[in-house]
Protein backbone atom coordinates (compact mmCIF):
# COMPACT_ATOMS: atom_id res chain seq x y z
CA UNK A 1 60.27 50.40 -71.46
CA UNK A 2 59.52 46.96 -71.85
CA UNK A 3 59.34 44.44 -69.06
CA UNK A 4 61.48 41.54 -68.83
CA UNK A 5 60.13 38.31 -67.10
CA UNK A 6 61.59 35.46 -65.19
CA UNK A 7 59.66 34.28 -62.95
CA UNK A 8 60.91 30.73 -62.69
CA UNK A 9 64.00 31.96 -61.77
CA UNK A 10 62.96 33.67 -58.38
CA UNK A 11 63.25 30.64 -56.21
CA UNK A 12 66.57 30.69 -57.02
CA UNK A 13 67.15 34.40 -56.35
CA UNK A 14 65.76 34.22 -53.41
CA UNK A 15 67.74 31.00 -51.96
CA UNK A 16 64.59 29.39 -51.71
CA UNK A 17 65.13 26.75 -54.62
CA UNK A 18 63.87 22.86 -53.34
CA UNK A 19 66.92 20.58 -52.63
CA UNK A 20 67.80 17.81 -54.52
CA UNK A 21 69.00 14.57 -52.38
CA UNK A 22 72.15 13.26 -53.50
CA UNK A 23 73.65 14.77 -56.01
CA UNK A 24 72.48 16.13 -59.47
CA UNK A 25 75.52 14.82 -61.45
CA UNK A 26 73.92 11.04 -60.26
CA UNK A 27 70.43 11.35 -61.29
CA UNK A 28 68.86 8.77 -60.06
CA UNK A 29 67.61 5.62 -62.17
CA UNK A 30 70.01 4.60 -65.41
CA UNK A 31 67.73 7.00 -68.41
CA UNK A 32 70.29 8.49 -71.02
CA UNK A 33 68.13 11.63 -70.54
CA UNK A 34 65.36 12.69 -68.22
CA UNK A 35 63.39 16.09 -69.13
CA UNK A 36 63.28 16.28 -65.20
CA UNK A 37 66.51 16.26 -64.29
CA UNK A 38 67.34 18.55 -67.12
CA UNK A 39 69.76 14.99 -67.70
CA UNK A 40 70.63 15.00 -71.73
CA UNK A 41 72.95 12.39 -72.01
CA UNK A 42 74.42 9.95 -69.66
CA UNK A 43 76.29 6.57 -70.31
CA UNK A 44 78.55 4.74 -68.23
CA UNK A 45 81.48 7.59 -68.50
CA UNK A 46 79.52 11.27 -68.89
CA UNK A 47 76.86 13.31 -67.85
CA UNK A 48 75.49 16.08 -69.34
CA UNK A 49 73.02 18.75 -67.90
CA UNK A 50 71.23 21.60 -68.51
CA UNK A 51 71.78 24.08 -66.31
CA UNK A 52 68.74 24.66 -63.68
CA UNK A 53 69.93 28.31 -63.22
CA UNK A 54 71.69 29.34 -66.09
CA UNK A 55 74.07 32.00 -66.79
CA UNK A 56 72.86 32.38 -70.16
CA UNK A 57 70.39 30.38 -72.12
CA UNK A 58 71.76 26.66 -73.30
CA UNK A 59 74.04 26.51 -70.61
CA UNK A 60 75.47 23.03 -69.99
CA UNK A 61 77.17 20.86 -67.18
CA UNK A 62 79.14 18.27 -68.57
CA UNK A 63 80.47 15.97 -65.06
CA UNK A 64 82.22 11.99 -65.30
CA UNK A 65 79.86 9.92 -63.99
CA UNK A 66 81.67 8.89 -61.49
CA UNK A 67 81.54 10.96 -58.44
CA UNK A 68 84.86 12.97 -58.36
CA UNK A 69 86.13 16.16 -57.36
CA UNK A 70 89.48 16.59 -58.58
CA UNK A 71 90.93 16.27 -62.29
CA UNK A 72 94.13 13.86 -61.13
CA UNK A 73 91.01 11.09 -60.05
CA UNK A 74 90.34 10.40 -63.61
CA UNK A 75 91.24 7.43 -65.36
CA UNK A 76 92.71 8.45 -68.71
CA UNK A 77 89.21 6.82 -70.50
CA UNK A 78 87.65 9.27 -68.62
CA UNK A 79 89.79 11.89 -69.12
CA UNK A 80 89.19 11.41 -73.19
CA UNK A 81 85.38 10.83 -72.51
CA UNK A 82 85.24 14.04 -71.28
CA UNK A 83 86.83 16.33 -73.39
CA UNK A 84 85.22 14.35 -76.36
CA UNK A 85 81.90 15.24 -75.06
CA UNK A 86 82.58 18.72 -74.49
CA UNK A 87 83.31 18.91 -77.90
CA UNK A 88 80.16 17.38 -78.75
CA UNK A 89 78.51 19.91 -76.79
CA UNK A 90 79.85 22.87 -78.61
CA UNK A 91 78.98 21.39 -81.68
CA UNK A 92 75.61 21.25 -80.81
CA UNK A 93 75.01 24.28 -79.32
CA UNK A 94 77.02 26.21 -81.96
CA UNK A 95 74.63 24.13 -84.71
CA UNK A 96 71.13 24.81 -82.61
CA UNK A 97 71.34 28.31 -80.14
CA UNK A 98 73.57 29.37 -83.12
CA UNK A 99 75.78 31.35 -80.15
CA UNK A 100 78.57 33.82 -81.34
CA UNK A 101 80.83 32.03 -79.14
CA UNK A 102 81.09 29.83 -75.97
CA UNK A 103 82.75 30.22 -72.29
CA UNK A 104 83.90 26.87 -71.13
CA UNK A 105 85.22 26.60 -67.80
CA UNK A 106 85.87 24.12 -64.17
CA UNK A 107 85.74 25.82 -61.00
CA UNK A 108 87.77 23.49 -58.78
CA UNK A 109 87.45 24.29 -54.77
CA UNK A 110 84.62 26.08 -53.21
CA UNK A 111 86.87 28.94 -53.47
CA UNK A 112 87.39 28.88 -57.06
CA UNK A 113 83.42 28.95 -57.44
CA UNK A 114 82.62 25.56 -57.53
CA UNK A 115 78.80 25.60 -56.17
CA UNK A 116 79.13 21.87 -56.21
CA UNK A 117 82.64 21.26 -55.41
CA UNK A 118 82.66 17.72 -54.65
CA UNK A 119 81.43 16.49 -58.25
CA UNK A 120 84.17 18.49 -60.98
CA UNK A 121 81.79 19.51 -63.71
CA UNK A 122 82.25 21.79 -66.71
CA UNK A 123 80.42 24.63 -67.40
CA UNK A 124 79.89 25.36 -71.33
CA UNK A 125 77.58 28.63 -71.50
CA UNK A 126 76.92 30.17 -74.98
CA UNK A 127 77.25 34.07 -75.65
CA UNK A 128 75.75 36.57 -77.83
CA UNK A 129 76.97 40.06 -78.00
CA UNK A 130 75.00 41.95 -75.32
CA UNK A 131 73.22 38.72 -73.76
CA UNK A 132 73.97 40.26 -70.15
CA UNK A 133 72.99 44.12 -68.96
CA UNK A 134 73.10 46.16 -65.59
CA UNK A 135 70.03 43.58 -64.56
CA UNK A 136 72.65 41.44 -63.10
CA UNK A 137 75.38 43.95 -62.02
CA UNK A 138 72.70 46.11 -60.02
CA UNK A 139 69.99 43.46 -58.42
CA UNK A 140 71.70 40.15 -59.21
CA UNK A 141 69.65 38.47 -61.84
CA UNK A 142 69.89 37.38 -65.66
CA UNK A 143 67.25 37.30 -68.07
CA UNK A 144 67.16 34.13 -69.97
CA UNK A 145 64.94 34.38 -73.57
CA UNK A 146 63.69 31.05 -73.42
CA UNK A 147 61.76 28.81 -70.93
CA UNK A 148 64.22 26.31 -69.95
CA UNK A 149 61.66 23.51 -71.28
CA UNK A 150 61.83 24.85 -74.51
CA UNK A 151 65.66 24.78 -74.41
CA UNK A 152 65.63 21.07 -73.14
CA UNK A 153 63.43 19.76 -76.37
CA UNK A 154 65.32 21.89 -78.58
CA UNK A 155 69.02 20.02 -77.42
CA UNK A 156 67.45 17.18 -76.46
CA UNK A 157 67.27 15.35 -79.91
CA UNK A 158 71.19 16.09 -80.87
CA UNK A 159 72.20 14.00 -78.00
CA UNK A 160 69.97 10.65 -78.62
CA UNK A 161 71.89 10.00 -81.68
């Protein structure tokens, strides 16, 4: 059997992950990316985020920069910026993590899943056939390949230009 580590996923897990003041859509100072916040792009429209506790490796947050939580708050600008960019996003991670396809998806409501409800976001999490097992039906936790660090550089560079 071969053993399958995480460890910097455990904090999570265990509901003992640091908070972060304010809220990680508005990282603080005006960087178009920041290795850590996980921030890859930002201008005066979008965000976009890796994912600090990923579904599957490469998985993005793509939020407006403004500080919204329901689709009908968006100017039509933003409206655009944001679909634009998502498309951007699967372009990239399509052309890097070479995924054999993508879930994209807003949770709107705590209810609907939204584990930051007050800031809509986007979730855009690549897939490979058999990237998830029983590890998270039967104790809760995924097993990403690739140190989130290494995933930042490698993305990092396809959203500077």
């Amino acid at each position: 059997m071969k053993t399958l580590w995480t460890p910097w996923r455990m904090e999570h897990v265990l509901g003992k992950a640091g908070t972060v003041s304010g809220c990680i859509f508005e990282p603080p100072g005006d960087a178009a990316q920041d290795g850590e916040t996980l921030l890859l792009f930002r201008d005066p429209r979008v965000v976009v985020l890796l994912n600090r506790f990923p579904y599957a490796n490469g998985h993005l947050l793509v939020a407006p920069s403004r500080h919204l939580a329901e689709l009908s708050d968006l100017s039509p600008g933003e409206q655009a910026a944001l679909m634009e960019m998502i498309s951007r996003c699967c372009t990239i991670l399509r052309r890097v993590l070479q995924p054999q396809g993508l879930n994209v998806g807003l949770n709107l409501g705590k209810v609907a899943g939204a584990g930051i409800s007050d800031h809509l976001h986007f979730h855009i999490v690549p897939r490979w056939e058999g990237d998830h097992n029983f590890m998270t039906v039967c104790a809760d936790i995924r097993t990403i390949p690739q140190h989130i660090v290494a995933t930042f550089a490698l993305l990092a560079p396809h959203f500077s230009t």
